[in-house]
N, C-alpha and C. Protein backbone atom coordinates (compact mmCIF):
# COMPACT_ATOMS: atom_id res chain seq x y z
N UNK A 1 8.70 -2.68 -21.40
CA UNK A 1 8.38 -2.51 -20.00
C UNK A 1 9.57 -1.84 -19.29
N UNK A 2 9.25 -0.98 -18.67
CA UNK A 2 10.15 -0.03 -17.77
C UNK A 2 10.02 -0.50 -16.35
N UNK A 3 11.59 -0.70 -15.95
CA UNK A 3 11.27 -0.65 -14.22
C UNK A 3 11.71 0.69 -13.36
N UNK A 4 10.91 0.53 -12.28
CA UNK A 4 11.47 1.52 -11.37
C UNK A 4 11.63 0.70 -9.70
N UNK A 5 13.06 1.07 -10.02
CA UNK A 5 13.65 -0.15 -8.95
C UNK A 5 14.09 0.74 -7.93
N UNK A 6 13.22 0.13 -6.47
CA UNK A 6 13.33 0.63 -4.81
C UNK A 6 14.88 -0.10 -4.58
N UNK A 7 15.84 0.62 -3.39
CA UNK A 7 16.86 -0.35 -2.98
C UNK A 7 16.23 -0.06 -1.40
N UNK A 8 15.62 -1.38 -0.80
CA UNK A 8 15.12 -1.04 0.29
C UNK A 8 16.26 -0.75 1.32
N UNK A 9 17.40 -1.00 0.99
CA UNK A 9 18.61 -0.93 2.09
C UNK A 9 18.87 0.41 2.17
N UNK A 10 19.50 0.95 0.68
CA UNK A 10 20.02 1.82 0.75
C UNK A 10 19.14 3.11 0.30
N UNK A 11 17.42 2.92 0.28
CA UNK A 11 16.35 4.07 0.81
C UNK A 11 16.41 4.73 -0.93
N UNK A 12 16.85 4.11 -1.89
CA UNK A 12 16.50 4.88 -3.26
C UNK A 12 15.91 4.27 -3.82
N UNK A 13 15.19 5.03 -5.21
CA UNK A 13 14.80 4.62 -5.92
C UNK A 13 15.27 4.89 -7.37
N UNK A 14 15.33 4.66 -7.99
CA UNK A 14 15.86 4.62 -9.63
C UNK A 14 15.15 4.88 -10.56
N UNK A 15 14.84 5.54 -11.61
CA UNK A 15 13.98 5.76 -12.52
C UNK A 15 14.01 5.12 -13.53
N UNK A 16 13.36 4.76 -14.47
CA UNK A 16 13.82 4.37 -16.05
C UNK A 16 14.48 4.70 -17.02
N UNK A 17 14.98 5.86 -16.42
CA UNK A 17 15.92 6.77 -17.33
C UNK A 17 17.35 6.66 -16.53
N UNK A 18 17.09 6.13 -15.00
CA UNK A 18 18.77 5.51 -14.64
C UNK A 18 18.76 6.56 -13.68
N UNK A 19 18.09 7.93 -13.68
CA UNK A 19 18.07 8.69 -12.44
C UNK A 19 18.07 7.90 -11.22
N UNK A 20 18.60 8.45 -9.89
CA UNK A 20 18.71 8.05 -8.44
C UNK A 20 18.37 8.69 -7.41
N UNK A 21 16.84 9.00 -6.55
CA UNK A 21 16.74 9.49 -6.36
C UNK A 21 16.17 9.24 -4.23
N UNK A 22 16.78 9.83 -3.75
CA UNK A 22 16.36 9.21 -2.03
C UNK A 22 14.78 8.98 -1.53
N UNK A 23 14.20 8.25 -1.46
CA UNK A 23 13.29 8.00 -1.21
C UNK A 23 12.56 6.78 0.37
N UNK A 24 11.71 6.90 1.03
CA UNK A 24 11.55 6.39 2.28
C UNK A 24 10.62 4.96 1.79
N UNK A 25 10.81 4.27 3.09
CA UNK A 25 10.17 3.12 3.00
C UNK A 25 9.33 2.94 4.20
N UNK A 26 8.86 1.75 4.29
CA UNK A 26 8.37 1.40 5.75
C UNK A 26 8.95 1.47 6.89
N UNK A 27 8.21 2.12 8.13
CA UNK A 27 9.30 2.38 9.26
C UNK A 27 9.77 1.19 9.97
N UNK A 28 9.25 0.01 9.55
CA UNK A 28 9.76 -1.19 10.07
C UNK A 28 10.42 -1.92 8.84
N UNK A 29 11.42 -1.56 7.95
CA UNK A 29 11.90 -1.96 6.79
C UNK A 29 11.26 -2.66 5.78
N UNK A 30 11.90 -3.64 5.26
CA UNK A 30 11.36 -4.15 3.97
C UNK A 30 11.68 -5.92 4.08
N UNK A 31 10.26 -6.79 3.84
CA UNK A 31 10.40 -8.03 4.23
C UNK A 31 9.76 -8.43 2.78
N UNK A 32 9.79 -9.99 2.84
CA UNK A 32 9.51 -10.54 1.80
C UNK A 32 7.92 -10.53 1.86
N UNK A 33 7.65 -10.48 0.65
CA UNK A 33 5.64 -10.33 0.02
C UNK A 33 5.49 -11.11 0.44
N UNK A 34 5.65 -12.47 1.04
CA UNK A 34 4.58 -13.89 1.83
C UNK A 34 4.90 -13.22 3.23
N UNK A 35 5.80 -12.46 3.58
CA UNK A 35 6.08 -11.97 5.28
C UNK A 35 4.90 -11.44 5.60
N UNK A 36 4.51 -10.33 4.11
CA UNK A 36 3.88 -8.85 4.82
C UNK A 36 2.54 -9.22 5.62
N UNK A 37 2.46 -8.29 6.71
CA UNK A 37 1.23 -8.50 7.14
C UNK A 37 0.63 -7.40 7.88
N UNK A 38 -0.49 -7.16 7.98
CA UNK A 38 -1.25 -6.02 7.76
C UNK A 38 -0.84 -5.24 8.81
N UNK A 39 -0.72 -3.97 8.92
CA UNK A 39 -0.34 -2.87 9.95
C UNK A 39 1.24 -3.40 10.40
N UNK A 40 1.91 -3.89 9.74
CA UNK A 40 3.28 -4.40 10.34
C UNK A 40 4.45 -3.42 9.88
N UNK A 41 4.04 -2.48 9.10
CA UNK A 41 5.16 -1.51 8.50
C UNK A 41 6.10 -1.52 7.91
N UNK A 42 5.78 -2.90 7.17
CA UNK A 42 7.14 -3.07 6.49
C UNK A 42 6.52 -3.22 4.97
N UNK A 43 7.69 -3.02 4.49
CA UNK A 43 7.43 -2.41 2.76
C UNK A 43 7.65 -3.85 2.18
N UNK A 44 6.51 -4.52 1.45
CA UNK A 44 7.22 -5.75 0.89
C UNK A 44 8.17 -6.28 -0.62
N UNK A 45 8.67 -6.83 -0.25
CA UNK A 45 10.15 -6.83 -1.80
C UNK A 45 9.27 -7.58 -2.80
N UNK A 46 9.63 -7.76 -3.94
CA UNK A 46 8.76 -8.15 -5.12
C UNK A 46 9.10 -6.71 -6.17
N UNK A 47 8.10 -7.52 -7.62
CA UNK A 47 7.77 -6.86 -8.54
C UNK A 47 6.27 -6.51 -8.43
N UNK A 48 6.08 -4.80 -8.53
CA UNK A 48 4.58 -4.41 -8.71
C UNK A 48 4.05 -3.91 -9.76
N UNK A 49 3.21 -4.45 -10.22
CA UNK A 49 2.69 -3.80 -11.40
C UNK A 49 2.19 -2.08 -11.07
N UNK A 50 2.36 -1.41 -11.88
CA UNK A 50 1.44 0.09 -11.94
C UNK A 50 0.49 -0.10 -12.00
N UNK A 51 -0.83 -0.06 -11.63
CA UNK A 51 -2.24 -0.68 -12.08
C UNK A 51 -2.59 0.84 -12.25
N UNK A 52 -3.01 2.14 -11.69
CA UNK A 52 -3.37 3.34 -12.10
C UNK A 52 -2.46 4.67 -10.98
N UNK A 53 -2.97 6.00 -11.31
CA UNK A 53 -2.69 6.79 -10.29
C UNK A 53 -3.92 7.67 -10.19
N UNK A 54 -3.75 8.08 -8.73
CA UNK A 54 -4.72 9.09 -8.41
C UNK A 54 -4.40 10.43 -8.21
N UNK A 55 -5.09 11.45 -7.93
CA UNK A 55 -4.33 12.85 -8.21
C UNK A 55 -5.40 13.61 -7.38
N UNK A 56 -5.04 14.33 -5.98
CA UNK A 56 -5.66 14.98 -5.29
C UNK A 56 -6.51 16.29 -6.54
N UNK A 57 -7.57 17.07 -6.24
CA UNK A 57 -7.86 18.03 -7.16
C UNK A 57 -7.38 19.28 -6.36
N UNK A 58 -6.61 20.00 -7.00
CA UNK A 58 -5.81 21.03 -7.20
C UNK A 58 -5.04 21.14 -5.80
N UNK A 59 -4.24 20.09 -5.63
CA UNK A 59 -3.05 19.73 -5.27
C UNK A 59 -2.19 19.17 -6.17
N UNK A 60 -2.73 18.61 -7.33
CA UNK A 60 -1.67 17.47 -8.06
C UNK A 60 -2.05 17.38 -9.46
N UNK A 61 -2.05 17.54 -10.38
CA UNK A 61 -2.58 16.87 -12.03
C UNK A 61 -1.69 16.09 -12.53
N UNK A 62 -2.12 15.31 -13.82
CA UNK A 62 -1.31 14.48 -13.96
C UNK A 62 -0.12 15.34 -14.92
N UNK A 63 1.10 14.91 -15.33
CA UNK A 63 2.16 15.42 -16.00
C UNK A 63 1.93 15.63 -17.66
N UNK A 64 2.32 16.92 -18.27
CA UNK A 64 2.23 16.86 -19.72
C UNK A 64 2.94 15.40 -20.23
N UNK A 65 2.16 14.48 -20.72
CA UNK A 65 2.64 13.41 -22.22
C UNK A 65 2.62 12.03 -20.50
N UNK A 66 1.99 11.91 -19.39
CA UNK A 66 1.79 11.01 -18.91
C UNK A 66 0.55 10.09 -19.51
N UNK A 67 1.16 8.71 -19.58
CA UNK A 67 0.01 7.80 -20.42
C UNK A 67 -0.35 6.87 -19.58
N UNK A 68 -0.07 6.76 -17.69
CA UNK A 68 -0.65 5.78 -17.15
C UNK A 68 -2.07 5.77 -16.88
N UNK A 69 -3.03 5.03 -16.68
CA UNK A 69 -4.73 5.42 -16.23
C UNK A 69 -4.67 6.41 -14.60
N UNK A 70 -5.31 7.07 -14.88
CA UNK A 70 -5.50 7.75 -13.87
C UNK A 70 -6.81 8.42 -13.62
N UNK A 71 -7.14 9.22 -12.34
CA UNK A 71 -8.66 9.65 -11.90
C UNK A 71 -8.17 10.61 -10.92
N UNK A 72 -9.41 11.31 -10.13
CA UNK A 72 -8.97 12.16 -9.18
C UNK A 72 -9.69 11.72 -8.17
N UNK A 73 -9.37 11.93 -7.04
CA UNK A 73 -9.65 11.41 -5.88
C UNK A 73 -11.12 12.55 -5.58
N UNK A 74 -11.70 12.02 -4.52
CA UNK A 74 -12.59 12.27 -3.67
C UNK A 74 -13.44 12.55 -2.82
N UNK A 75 -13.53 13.34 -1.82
CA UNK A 75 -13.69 13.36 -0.57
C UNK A 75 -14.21 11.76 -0.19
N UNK A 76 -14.86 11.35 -0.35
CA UNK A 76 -15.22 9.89 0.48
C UNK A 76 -14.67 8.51 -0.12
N UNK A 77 -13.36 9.03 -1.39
CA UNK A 77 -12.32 8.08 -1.14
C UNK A 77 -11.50 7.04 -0.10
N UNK A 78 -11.68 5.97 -0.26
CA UNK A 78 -11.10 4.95 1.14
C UNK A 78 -10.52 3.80 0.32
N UNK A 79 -9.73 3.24 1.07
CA UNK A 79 -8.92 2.40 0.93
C UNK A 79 -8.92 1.34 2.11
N UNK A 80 -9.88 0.14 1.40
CA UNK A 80 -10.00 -1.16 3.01
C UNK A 80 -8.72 -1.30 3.58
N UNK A 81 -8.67 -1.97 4.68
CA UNK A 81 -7.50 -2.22 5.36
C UNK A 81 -7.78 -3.27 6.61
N UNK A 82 -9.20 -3.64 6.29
CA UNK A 82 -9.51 -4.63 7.31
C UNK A 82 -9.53 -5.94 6.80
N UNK A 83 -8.84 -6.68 7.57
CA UNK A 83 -8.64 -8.13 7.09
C UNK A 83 -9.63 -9.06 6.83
N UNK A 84 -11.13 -8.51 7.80
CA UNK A 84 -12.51 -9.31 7.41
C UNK A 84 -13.49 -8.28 6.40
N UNK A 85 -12.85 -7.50 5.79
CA UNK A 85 -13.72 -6.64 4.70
C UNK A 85 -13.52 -7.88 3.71
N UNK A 86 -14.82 -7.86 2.84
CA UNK A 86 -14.79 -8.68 1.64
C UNK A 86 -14.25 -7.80 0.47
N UNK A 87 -14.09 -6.67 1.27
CA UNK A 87 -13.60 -5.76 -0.17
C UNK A 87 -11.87 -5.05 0.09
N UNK A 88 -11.53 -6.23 1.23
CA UNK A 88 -9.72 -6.02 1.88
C UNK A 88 -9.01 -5.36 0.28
N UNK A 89 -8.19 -4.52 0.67
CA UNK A 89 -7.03 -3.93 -0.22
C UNK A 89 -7.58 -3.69 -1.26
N UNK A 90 -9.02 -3.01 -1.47
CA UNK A 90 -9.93 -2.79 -2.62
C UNK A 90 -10.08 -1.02 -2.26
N UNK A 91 -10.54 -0.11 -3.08
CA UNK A 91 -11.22 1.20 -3.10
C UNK A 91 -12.46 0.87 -2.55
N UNK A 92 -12.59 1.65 -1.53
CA UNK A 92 -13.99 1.80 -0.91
C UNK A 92 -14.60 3.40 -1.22
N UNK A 93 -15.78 3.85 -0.60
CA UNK A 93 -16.11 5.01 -0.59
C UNK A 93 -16.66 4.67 1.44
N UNK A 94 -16.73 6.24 1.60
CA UNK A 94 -17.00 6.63 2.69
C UNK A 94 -17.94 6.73 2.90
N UNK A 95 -18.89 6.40 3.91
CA UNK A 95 -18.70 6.14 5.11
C UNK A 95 -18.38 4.29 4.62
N UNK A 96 -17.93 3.30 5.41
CA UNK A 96 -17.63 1.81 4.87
C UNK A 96 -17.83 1.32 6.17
N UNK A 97 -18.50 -0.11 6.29
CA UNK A 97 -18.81 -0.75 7.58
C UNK A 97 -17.34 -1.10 7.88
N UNK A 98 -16.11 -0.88 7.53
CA UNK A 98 -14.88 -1.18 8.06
C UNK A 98 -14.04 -0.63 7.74
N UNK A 99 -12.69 -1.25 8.55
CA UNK A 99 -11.63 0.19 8.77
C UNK A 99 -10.77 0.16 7.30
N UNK A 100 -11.16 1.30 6.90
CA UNK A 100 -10.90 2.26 5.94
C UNK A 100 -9.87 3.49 5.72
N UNK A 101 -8.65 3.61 5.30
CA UNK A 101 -8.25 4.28 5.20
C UNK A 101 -8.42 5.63 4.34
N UNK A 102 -8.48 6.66 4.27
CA UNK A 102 -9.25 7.99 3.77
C UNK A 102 -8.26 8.41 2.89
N UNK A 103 -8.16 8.20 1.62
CA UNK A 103 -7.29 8.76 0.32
C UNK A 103 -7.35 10.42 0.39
N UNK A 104 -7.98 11.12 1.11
CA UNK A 104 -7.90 12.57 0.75
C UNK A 104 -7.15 12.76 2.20
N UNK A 105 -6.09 13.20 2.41
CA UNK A 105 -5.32 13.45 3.67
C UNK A 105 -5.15 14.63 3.43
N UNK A 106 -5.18 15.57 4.88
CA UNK A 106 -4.41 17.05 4.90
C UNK A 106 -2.73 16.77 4.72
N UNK A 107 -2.15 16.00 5.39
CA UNK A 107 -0.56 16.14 5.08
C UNK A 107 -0.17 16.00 3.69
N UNK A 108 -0.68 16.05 2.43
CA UNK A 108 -0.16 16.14 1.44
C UNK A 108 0.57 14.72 0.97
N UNK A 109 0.27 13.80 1.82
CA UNK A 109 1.20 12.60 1.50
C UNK A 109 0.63 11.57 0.13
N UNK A 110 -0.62 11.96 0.20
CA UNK A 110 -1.46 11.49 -0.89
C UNK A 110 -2.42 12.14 -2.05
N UNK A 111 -1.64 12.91 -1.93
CA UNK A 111 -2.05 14.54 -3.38
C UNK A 111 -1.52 13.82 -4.42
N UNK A 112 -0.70 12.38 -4.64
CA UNK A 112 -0.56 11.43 -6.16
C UNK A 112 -0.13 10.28 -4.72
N UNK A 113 -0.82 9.19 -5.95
CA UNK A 113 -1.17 8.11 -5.30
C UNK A 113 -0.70 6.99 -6.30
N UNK A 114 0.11 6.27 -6.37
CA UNK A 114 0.42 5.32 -7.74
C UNK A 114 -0.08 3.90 -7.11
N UNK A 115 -0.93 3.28 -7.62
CA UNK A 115 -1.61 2.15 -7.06
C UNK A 115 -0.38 1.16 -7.97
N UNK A 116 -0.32 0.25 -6.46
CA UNK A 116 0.70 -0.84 -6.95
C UNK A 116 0.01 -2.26 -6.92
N UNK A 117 0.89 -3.12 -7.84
CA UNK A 117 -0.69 -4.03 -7.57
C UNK A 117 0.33 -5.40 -6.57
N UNK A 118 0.40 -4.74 -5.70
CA UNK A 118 0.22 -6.13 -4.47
C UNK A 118 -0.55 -6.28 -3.57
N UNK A 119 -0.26 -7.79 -3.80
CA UNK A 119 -1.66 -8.68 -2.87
C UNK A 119 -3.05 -7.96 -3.65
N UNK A 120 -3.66 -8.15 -4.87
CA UNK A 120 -4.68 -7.82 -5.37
C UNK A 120 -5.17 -8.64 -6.62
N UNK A 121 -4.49 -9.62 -6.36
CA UNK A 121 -4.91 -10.81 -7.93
C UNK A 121 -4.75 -12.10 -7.19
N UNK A 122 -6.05 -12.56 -6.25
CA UNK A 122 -6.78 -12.14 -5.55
C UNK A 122 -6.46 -11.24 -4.40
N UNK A 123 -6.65 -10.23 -3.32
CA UNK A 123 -6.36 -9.65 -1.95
C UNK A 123 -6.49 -11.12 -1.17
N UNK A 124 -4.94 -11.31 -0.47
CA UNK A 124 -5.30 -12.24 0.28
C UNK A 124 -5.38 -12.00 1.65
N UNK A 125 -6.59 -11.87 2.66
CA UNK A 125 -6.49 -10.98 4.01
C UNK A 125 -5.15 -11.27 4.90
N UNK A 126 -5.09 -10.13 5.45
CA UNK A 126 -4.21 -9.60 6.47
C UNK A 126 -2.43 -9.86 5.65
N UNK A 127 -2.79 -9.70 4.50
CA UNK A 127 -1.26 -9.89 3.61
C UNK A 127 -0.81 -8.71 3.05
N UNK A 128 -1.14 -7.57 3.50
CA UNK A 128 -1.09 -6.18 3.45
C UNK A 128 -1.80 -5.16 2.41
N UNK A 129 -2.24 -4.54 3.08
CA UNK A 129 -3.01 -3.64 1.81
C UNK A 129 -2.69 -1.83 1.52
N UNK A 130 -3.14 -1.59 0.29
CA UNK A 130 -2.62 0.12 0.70
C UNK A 130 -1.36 0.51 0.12
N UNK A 131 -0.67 -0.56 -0.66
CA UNK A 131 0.92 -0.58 -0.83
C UNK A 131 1.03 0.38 -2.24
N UNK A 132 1.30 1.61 -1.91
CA UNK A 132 1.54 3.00 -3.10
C UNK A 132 2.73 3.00 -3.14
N UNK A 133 3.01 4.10 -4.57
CA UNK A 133 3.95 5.05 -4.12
C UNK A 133 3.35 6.66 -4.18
N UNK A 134 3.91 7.18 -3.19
CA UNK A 134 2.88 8.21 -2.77
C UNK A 134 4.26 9.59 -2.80
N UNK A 135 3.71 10.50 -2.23
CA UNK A 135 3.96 11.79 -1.63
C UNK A 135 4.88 11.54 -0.56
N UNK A 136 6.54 11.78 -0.61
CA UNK A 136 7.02 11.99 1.26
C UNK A 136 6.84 13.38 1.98
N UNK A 137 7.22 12.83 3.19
CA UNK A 137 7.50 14.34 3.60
C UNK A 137 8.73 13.83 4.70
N UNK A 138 9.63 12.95 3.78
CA UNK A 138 10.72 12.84 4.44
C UNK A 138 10.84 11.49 5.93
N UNK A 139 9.97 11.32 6.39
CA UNK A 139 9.81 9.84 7.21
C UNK A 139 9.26 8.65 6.23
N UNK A 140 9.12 7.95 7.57
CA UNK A 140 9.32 6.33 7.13
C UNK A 140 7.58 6.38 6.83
N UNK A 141 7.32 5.41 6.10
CA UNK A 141 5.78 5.23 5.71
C UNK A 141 5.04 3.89 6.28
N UNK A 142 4.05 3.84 6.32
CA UNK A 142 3.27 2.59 6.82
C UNK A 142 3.58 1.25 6.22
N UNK A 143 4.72 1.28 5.46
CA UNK A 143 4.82 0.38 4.35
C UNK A 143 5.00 0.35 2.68
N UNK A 144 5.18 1.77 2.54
CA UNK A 144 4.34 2.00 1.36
C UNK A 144 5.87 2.60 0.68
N UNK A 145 6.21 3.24 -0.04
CA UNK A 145 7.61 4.03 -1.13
C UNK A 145 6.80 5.50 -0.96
N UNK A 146 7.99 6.47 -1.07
CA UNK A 146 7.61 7.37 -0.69
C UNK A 146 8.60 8.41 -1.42
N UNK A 147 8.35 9.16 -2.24
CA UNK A 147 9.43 10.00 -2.78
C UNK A 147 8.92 11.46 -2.87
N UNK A 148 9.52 12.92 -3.03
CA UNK A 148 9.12 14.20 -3.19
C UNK A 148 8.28 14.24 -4.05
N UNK A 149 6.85 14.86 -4.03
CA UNK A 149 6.10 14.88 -5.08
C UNK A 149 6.39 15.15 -6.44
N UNK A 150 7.41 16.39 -6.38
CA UNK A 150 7.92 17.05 -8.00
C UNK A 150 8.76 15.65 -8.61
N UNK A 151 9.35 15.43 -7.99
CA UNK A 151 10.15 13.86 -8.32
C UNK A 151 9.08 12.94 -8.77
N UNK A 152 8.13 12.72 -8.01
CA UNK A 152 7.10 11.49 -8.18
C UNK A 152 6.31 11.93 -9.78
N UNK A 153 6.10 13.11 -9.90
CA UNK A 153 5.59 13.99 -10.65
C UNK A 153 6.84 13.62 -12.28
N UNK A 154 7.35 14.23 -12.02
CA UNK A 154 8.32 13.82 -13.08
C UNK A 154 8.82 12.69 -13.60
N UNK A 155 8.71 11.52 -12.74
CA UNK A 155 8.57 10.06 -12.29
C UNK A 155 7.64 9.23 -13.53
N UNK A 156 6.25 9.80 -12.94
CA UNK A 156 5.51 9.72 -13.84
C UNK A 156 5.41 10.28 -15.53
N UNK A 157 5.90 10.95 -15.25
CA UNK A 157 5.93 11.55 -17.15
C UNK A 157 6.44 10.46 -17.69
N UNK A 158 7.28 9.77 -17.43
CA UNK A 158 8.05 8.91 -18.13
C UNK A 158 7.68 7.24 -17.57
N UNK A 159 6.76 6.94 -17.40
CA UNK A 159 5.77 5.65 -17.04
C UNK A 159 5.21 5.05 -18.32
N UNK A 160 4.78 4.08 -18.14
CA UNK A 160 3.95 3.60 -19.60
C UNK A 160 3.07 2.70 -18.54
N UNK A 161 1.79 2.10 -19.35
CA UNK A 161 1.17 0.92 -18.85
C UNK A 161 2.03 -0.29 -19.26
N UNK A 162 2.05 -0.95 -18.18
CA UNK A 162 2.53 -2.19 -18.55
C UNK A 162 4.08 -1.94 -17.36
N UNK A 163 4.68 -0.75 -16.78
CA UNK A 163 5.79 -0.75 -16.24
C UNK A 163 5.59 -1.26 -14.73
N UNK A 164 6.68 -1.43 -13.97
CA UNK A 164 6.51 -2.08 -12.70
C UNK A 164 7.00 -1.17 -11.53
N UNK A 165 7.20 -1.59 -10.34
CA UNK A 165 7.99 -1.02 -9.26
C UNK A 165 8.63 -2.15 -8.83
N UNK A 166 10.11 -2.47 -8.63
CA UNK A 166 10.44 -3.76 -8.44
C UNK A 166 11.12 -3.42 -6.75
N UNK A 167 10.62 -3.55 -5.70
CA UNK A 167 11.28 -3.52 -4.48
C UNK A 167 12.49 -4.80 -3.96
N UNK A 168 13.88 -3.96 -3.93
CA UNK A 168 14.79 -5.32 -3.31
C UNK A 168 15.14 -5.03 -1.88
């Protein structure tokens, strides 16, 4: 098992190969996983499992010799975010009787999408949902890790199933 360890203080992230590379967090910093709570902007500390990635279509593919699960996103890709959805911090499709966040964005922030698995064994409501590592474009994120795509990209080549994201 490989980690890839966030330093929420000092805004990097680390690769498995020991690379160091600057990366953003939540614009309201980084609190402990029983803190987080929904729309609060803060990135929560813990170990995350990789559970899959997603890959805008022809914005993003996955990397030659990458072995994590992966798919391509959607147009009516969504991501719950409502605390009374029965399907909170789950993949939705579009249109959804609740508020839904839309995986296909014009800003490029979600052209690769690395699903992390917090709060999802069970989703416990309003304990935050949505928590990637995604695409930056240099600001703070809703909560979420955020690094240059070619980085994230290269990131991934060197992933396995079974590796984590460990936020301190």
């Amino acid at each position: 098992m490989s980690i890839v360890r966030v330093d929420s203080i000092a805004r990097t992230l680390t690769g498995p190969d020991g690379a160091t590379i600057a990366c953003e967090i939540g614009r309201s910093g980084a609190c402990a996983a029983e803190a987080k709570r929904e729309g609060d902007g803060m990135t929560p500390r813990g170990r995350w499992p990789i559970r899959a990635v997603l890959f805008r279509p022809g914005r993003a593919a996955p990397p030659a010799g990458m072995t994590l699960p992966w798919r391509w996103t959607r147009p009516a890709d969504g991501w719950s975010d409502a605390a009374a959805d029965p399907e909170y911090n789950r993949p939705v499709r579009h249109p959804h009787g609740h508020s839904a966040e839309r995986l296909e964005r014009e800003d490029g922030l979600y052209d690769v999408i690395v699903i992390l698995g917090h709060n999802d064994a069970p989703p416990m409501p309003d304990m935050g949902s949505a928590i990637f590592l995604h695409c930056s474009e240099g600001r703070p994120t809703e909560g979420c890790v955020a690094i240059g795509k070619a980085a994230l990209l290269e990131l991934l080549a060197r992933l396995a199933p079974g590796d984590v994201v460990e936020i301190v």
